[in-house]
PDB file of N, CA and C in Angstrom:
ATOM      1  N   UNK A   1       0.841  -1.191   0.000  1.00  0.00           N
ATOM      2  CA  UNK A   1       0.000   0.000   0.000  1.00  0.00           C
ATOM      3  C   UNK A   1       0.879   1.244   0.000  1.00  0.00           C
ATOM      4  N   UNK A   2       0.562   2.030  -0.873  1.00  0.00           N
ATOM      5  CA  UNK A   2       1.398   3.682  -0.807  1.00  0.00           C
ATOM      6  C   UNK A   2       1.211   4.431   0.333  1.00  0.00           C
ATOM      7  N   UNK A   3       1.468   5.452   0.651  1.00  0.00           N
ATOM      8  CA  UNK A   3       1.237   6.401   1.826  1.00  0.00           C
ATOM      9  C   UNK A   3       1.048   7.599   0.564  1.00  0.00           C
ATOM     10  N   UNK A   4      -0.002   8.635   1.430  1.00  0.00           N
ATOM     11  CA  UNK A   4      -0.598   9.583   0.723  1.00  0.00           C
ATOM     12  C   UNK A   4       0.383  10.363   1.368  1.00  0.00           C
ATOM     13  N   UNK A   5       0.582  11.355  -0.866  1.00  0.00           N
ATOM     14  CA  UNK A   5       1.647  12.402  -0.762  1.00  0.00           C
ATOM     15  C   UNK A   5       0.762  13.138  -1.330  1.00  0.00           C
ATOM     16  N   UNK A   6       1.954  14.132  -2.111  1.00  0.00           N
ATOM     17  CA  UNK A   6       1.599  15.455  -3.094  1.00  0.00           C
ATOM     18  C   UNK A   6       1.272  14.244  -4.365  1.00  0.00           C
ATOM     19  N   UNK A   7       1.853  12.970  -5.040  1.00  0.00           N
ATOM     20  CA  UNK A   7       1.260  12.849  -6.023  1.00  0.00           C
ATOM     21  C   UNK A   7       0.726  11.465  -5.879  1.00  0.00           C
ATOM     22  N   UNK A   8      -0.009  10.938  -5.046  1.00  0.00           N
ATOM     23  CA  UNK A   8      -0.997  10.123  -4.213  1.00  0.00           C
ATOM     24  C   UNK A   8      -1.689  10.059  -3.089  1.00  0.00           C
ATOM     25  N   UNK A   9      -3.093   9.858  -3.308  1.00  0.00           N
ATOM     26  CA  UNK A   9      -4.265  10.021  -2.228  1.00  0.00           C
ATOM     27  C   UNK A   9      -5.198   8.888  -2.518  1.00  0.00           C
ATOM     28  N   UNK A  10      -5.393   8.155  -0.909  1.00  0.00           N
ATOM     29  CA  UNK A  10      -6.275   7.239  -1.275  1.00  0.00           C
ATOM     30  C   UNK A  10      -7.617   7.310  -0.232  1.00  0.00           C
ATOM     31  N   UNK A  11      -8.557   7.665  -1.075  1.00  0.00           N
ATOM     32  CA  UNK A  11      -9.902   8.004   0.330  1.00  0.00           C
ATOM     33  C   UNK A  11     -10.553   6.650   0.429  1.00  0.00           C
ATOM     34  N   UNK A  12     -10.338   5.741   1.089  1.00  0.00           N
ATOM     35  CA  UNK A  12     -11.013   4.589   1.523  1.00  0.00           C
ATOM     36  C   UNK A  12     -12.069   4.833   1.973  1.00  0.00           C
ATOM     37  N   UNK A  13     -12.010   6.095   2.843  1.00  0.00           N
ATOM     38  CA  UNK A  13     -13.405   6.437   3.656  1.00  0.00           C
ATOM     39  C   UNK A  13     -14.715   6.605   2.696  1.00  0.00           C
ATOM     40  N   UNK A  14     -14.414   7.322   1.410  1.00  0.00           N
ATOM     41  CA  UNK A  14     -15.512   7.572   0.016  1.00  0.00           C
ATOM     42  C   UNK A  14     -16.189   6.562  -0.016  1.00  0.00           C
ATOM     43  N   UNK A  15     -17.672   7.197  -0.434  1.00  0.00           N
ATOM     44  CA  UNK A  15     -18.562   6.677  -0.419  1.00  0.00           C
ATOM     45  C   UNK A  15     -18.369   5.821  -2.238  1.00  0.00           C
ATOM     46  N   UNK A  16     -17.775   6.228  -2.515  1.00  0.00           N
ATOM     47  CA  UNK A  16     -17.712   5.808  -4.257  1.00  0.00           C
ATOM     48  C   UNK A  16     -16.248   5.157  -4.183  1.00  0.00           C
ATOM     49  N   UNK A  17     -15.538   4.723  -3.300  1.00  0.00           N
ATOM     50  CA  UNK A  17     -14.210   4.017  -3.151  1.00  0.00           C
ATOM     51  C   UNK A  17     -14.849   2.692  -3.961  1.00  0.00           C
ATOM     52  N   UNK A  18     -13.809   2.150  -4.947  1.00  0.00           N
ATOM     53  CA  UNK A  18     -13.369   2.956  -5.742  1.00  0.00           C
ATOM     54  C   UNK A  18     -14.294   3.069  -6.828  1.00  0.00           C
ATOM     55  N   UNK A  19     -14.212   3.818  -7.452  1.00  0.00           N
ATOM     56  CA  UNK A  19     -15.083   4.978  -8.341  1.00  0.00           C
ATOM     57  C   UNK A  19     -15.117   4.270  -9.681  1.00  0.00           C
ATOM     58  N   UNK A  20     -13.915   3.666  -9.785  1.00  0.00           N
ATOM     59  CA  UNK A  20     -13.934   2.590 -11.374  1.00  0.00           C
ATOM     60  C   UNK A  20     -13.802   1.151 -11.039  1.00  0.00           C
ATOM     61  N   UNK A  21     -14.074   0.508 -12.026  1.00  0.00           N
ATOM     62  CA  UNK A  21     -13.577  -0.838 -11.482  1.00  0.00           C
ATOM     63  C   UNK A  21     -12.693  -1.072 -11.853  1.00  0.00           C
ATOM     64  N   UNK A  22     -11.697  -1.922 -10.506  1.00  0.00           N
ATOM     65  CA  UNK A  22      -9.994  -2.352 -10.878  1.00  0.00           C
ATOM     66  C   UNK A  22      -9.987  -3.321 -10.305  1.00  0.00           C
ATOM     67  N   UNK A  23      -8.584  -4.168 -10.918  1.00  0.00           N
ATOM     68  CA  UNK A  23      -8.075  -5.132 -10.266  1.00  0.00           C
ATOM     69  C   UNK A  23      -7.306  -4.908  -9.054  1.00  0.00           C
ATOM     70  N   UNK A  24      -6.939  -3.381  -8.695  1.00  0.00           N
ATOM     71  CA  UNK A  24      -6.080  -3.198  -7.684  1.00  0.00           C
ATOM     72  C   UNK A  24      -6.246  -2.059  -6.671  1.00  0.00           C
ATOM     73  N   UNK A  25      -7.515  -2.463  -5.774  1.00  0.00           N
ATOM     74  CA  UNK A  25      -8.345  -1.141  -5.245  1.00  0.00           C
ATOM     75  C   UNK A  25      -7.148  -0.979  -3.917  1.00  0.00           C
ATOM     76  N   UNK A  26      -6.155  -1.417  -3.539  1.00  0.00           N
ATOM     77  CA  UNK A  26      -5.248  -0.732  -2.608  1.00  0.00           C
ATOM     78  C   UNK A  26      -4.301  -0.028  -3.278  1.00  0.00           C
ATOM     79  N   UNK A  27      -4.047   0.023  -4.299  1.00  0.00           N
ATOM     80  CA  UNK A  27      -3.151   1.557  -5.155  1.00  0.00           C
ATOM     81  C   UNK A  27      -4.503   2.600  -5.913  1.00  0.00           C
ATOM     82  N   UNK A  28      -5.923   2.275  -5.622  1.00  0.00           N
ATOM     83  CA  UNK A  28      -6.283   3.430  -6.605  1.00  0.00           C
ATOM     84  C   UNK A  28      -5.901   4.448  -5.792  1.00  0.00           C
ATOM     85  N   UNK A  29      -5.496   5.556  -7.009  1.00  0.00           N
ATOM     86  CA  UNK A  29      -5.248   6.876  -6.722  1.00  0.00           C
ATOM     87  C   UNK A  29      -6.256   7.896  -6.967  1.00  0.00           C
ATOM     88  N   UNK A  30      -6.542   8.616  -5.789  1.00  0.00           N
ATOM     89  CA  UNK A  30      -7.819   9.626  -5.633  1.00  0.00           C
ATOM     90  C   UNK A  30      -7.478  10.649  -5.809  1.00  0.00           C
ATOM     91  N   UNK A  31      -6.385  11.175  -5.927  1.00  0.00           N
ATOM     92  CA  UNK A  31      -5.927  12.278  -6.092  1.00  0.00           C
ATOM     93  C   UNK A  31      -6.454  13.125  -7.330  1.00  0.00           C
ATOM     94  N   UNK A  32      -6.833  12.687  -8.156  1.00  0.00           N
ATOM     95  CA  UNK A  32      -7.539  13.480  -9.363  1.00  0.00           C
ATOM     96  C   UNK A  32      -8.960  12.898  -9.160  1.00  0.00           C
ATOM     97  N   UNK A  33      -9.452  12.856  -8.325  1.00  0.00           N
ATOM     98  CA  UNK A  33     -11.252  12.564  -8.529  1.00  0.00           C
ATOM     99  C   UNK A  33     -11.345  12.890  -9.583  1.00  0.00           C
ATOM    100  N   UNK A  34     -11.444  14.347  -9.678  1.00  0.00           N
ATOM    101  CA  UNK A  34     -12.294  14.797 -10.909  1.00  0.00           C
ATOM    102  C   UNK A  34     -10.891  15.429 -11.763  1.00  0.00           C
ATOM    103  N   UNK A  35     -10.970  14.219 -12.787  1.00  0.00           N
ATOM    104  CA  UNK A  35      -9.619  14.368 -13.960  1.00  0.00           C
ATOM    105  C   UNK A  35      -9.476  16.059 -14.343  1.00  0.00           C
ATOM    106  N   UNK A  36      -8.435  16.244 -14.292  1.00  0.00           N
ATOM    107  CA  UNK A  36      -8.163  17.710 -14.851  1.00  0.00           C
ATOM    108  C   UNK A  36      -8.225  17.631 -16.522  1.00  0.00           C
ATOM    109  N   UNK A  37      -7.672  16.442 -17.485  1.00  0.00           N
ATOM    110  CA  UNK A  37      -7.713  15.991 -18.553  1.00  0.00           C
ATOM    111  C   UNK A  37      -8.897  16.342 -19.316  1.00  0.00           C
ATOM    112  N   UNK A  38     -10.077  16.233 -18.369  1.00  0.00           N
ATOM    113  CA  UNK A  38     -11.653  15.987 -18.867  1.00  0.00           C
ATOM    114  C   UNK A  38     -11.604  17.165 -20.437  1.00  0.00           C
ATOM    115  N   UNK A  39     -11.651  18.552 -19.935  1.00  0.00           N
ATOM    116  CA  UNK A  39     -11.630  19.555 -21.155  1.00  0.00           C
ATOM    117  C   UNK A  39     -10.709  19.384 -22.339  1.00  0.00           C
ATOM    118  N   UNK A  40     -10.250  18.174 -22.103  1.00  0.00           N
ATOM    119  CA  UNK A  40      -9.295  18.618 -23.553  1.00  0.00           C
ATOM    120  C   UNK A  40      -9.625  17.476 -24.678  1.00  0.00           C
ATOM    121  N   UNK A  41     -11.504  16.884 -24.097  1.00  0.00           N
ATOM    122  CA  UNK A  41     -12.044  16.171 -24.813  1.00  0.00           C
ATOM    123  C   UNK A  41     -11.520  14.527 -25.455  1.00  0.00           C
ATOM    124  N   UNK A  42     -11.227  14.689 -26.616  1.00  0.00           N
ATOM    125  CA  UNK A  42     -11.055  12.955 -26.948  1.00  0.00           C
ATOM    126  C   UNK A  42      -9.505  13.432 -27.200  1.00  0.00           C
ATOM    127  N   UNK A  43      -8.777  13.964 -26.953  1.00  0.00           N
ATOM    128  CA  UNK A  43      -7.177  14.531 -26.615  1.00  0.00           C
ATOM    129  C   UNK A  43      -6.528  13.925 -25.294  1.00  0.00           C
ATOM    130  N   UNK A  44      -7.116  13.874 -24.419  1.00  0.00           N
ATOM    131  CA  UNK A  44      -7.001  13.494 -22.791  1.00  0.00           C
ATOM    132  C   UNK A  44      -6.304  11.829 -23.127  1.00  0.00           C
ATOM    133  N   UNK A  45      -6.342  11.170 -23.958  1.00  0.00           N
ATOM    134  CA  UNK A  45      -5.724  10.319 -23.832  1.00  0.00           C
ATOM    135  C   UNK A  45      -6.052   9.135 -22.966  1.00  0.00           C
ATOM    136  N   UNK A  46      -7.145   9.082 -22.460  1.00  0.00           N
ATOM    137  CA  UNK A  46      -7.601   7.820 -21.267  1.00  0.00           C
ATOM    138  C   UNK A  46      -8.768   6.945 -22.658  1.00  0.00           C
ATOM    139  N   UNK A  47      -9.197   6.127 -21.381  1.00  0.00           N
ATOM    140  CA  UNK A  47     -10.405   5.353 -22.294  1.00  0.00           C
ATOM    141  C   UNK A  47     -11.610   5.435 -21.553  1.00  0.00           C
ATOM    142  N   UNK A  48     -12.141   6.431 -22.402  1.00  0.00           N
ATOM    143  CA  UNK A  48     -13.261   7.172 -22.382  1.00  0.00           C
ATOM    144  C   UNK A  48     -14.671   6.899 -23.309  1.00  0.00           C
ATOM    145  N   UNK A  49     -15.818   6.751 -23.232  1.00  0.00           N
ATOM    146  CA  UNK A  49     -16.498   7.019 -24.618  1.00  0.00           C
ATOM    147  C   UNK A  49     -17.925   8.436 -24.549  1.00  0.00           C
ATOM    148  N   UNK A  50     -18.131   8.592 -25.408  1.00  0.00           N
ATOM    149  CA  UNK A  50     -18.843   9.681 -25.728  1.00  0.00           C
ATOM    150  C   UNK A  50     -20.314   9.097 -25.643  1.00  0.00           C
ATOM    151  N   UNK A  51     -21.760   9.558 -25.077  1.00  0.00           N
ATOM    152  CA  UNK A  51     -22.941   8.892 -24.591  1.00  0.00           C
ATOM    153  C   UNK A  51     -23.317   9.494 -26.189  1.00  0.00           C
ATOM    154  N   UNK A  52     -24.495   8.973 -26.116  1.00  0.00           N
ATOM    155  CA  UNK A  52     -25.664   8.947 -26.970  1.00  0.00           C
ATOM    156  C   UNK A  52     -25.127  10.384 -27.543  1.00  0.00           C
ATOM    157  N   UNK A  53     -25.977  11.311 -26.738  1.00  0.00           N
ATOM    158  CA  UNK A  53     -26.450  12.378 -26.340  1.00  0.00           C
ATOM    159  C   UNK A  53     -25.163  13.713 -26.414  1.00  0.00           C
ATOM    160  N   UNK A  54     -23.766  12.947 -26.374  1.00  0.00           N
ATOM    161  CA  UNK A  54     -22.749  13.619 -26.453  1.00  0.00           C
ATOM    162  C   UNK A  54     -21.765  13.848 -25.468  1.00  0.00           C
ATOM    163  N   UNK A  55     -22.117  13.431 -24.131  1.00  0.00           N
ATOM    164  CA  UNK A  55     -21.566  13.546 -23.354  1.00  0.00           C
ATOM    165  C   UNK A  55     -20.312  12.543 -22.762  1.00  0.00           C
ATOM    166  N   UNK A  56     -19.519  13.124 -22.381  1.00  0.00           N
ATOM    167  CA  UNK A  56     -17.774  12.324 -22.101  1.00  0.00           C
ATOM    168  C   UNK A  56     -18.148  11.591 -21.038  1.00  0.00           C
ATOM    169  N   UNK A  57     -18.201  10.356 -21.855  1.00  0.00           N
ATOM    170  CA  UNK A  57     -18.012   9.005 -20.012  1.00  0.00           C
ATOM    171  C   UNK A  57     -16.684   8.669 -19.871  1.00  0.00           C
ATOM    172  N   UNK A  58     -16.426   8.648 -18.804  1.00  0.00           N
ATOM    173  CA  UNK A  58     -14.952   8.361 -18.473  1.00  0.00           C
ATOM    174  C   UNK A  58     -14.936   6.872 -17.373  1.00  0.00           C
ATOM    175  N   UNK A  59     -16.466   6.307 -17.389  1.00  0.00           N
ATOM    176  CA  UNK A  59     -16.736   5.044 -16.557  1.00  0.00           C
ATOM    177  C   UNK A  59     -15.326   4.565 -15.889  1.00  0.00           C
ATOM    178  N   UNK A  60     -14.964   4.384 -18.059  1.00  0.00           N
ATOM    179  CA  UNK A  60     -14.034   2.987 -17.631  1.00  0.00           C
ATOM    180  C   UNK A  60     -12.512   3.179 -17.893  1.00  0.00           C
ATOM    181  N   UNK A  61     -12.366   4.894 -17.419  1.00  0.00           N
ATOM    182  CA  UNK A  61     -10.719   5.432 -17.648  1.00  0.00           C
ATOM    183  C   UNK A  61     -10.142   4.595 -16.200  1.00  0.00           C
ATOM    184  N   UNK A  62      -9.461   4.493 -15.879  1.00  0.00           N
ATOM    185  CA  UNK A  62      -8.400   4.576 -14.860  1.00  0.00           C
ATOM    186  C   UNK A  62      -7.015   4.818 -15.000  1.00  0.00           C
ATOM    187  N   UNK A  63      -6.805   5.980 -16.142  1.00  0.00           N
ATOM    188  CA  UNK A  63      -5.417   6.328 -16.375  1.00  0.00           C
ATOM    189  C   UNK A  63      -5.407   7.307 -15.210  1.00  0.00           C
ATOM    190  N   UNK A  64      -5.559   8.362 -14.714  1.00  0.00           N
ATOM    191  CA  UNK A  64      -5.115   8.905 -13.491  1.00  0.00           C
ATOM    192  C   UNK A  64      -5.258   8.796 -12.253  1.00  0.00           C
ATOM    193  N   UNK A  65      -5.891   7.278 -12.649  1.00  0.00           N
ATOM    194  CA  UNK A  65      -6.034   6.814 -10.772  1.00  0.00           C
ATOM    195  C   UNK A  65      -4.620   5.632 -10.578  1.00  0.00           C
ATOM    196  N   UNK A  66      -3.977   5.275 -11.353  1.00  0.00           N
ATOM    197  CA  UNK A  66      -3.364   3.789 -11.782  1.00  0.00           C
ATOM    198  C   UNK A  66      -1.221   3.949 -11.460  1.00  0.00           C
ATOM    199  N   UNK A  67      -0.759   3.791 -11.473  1.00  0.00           N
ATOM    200  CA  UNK A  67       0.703   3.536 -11.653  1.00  0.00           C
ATOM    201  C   UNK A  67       0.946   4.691 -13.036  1.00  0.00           C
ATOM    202  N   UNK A  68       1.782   5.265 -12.692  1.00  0.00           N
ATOM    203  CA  UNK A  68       2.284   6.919 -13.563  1.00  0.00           C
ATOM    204  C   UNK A  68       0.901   7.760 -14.072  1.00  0.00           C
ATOM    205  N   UNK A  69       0.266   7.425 -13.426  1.00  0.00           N
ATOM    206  CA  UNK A  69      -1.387   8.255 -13.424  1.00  0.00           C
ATOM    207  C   UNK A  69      -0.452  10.214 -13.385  1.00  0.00           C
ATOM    208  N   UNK A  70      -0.235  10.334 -12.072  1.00  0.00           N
ATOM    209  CA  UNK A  70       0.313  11.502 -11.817  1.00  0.00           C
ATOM    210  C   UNK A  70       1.315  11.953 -13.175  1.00  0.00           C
ATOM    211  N   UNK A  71       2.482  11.263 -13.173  1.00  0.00           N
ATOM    212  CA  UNK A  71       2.919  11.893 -14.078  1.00  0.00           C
ATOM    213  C   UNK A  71       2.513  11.926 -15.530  1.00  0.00           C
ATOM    214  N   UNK A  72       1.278  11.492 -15.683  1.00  0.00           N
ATOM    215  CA  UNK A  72       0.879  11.549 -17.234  1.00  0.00           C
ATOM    216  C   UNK A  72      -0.116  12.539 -17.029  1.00  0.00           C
ATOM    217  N   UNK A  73      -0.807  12.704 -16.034  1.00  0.00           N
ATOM    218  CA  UNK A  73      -1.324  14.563 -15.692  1.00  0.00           C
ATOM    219  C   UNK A  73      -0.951  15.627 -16.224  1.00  0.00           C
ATOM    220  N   UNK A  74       0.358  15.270 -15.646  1.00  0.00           N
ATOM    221  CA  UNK A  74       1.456  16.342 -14.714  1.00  0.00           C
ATOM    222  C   UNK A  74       1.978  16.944 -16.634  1.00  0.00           C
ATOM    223  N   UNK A  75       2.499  15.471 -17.446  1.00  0.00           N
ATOM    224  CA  UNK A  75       2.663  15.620 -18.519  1.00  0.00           C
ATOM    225  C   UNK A  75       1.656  16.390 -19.769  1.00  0.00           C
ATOM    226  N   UNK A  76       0.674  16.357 -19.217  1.00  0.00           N
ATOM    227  CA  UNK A  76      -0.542  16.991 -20.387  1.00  0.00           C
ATOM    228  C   UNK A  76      -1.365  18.204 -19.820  1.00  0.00           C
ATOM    229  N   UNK A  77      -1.016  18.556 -18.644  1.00  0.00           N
ATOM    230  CA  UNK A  77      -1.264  19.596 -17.899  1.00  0.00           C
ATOM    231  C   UNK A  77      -1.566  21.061 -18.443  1.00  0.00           C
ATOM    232  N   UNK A  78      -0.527  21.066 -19.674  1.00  0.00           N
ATOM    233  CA  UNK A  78      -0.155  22.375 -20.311  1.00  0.00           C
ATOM    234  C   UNK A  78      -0.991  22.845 -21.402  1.00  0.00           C
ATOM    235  N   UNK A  79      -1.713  21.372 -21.741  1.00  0.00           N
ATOM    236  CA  UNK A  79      -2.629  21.663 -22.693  1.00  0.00           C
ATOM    237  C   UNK A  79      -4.170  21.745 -22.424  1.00  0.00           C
ATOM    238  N   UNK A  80      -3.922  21.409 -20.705  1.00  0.00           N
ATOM    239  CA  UNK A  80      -5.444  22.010 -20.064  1.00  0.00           C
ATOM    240  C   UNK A  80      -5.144  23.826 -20.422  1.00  0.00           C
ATOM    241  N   UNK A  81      -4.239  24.065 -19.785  1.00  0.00           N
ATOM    242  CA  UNK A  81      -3.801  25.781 -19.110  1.00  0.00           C
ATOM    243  C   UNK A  81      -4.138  26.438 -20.484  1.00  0.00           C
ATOM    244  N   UNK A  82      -3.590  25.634 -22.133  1.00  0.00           N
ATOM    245  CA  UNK A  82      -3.572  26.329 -23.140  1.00  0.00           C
ATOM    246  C   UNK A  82      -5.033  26.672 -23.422  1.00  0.00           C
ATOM    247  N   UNK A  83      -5.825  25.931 -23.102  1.00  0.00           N
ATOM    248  CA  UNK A  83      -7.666  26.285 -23.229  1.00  0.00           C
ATOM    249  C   UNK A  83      -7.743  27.698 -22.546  1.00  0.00           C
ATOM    250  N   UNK A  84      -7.628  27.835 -21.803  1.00  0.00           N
ATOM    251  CA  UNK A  84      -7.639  29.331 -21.419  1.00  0.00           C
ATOM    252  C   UNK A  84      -7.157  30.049 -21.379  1.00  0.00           C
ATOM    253  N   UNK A  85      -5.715  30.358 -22.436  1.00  0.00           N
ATOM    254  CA  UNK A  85      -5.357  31.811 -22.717  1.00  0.00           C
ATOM    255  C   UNK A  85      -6.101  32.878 -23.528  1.00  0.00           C
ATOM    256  N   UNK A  86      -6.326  33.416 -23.515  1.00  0.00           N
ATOM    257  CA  UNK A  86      -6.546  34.477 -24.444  1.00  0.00           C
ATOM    258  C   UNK A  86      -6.055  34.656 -25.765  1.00  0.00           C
ATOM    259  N   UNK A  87      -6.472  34.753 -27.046  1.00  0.00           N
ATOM    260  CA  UNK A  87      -6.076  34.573 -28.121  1.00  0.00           C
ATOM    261  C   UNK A  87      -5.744  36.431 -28.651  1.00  0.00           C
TER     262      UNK A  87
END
């Protein structure tokens, strides 16, 4: 089991522990509940699919809960920040 840092958190206590299904619910990483990735649409790089209706399911991602979760964030980070500069 990891110990919770700056780039791992594990809330056992959550009511949604864990939130996806895995083979390895003593490393999921909680630290990104809510993926920062999400806005940069079918770019984000996880496995994701798009509903009916249009909307981003991310059910069955577990790229930022998983083993180099953090640093593949950490790595695509820049192209969240680029959505909101000013043109």
């Amino acid at each position: 089991m990891k110990e919770n840092s700056a780039r791992y958190f594990s809330n056992k206590s959550c009511a949604y522990y864990p939130c996806h299904k895995t083979d390895n619910a003593e490393d999921f990483n909680c630290l990104f509940c809510y993926c920062p990735l999400y806005a940069l649409g079918q770019n984000c790089g996880g496995g994701f699919r798009y509903t009916d209706n249009g909307v981003k399911d991310c059910t069955n991602c577990t790229l930022p809960h998983g083993e180099g979760g953090y640093e593949y964030v950490m790595a695509h980070i820049k192209d969240v920040l680029a959505l909101g500069r000013r043109e």
